[in-house]
C-alpha atoms as a PDB file:
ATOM      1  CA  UNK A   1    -186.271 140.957 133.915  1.00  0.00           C
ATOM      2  CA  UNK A   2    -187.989 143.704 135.353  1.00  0.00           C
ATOM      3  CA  UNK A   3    -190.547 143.558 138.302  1.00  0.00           C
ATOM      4  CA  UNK A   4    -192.917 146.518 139.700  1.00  0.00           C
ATOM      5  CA  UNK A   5    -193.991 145.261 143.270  1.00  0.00           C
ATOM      6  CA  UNK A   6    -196.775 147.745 144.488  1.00  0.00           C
ATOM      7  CA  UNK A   7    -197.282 148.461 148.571  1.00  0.00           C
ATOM      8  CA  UNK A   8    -200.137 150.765 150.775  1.00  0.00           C
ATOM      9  CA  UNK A   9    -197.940 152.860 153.193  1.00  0.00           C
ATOM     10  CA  UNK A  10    -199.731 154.167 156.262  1.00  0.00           C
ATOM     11  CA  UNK A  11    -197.960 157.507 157.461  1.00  0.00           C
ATOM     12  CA  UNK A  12    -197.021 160.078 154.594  1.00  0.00           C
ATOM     13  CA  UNK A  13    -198.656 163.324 154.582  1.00  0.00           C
ATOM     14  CA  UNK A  14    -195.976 165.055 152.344  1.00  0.00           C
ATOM     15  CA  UNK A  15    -192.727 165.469 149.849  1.00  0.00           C
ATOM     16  CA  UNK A  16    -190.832 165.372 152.899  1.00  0.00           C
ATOM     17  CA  UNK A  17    -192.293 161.873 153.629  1.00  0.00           C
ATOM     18  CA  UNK A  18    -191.759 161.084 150.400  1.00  0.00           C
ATOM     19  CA  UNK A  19    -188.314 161.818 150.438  1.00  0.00           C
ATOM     20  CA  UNK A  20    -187.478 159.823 153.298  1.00  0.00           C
ATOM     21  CA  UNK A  21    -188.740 156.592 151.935  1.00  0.00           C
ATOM     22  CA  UNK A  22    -187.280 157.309 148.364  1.00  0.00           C
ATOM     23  CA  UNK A  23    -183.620 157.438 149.946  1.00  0.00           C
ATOM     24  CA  UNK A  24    -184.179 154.503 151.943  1.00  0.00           C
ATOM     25  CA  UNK A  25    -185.174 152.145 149.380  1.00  0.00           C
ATOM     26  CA  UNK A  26    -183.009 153.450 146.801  1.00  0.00           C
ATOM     27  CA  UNK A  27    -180.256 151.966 149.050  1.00  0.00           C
ATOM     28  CA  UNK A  28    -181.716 148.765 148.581  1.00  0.00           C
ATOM     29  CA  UNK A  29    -179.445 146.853 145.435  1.00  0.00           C
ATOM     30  CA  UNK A  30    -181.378 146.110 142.430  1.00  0.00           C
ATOM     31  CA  UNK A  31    -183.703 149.058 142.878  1.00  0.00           C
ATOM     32  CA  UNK A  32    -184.013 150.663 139.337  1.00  0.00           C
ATOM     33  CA  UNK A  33    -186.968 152.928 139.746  1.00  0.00           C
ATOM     34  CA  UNK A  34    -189.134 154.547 143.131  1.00  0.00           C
ATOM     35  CA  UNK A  35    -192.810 155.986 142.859  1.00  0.00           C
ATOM     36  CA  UNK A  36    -193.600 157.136 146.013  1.00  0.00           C
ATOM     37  CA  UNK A  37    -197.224 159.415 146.474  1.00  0.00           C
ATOM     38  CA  UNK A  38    -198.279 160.689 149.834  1.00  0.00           C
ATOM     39  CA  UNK A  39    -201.792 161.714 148.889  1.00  0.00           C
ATOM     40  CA  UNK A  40    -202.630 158.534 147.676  1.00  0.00           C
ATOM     41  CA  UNK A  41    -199.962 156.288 150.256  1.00  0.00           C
ATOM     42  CA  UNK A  42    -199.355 154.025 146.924  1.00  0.00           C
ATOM     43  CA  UNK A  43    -195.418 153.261 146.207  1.00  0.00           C
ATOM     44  CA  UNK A  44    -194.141 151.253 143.751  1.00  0.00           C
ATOM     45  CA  UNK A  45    -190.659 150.005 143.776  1.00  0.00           C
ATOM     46  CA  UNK A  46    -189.094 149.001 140.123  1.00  0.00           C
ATOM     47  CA  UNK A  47    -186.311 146.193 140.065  1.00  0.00           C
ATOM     48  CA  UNK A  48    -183.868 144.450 137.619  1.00  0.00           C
ATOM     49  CA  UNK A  49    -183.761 141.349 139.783  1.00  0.00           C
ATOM     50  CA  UNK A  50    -185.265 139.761 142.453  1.00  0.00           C
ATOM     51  CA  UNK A  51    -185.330 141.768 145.627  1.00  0.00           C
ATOM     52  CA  UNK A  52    -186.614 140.163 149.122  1.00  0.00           C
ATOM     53  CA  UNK A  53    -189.580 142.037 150.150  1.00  0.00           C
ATOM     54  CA  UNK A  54    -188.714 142.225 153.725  1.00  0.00           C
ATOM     55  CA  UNK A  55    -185.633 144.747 152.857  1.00  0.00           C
ATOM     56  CA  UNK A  56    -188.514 147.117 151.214  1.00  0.00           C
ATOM     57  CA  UNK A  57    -190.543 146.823 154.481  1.00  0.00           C
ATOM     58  CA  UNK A  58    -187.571 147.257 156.830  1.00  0.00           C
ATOM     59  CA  UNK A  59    -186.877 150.298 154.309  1.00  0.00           C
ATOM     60  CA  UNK A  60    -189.999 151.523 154.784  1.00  0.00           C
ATOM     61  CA  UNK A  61    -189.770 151.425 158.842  1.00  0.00           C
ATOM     62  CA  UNK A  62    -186.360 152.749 158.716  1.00  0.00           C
ATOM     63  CA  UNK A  63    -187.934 155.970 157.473  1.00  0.00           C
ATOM     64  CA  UNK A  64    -190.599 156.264 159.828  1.00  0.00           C
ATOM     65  CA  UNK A  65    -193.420 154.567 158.093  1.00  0.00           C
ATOM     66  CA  UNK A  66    -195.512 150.885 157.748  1.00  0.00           C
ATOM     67  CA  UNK A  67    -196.126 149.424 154.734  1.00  0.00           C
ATOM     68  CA  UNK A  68    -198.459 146.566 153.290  1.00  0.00           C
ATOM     69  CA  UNK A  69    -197.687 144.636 149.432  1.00  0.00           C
ATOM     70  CA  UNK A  70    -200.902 145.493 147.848  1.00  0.00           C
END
């Protein structure tokens, strides 16, 4: 089963940014898809099982940025 979990992240202001939290998460198993935006701070992380939201927080922080589930 497949599950898009949406969050607000506080902190991008590029691709760069982008980038960063794209390779972080995509570390994270289960992960089947990333959509990251810096202009709007939306990401939504695609999975193919269940995946403890804490990991895609501390994935988030890892790169340098805070996150909310919206």
């Amino acid at each position: 089963m497949t599950t898009t979990t949406e969050y607000q992240v506080t902190g991008m202001s590029c691709g760069h940014c982008e980038t960063a939290i794209r390779t972080e998460i995509s570390e994270i198993p289960g992960v089947t898809d990333i959509d990251v935006s810096a202009a709007t701070g939306r990401l939504a992380v695609t999975t193919d099982k269940p995946v403890d939201e804490t990991a895609v927080l501390a994935a988030v922080d890892e790169a340098g940025y805070a996150a909310v589930r919206s």
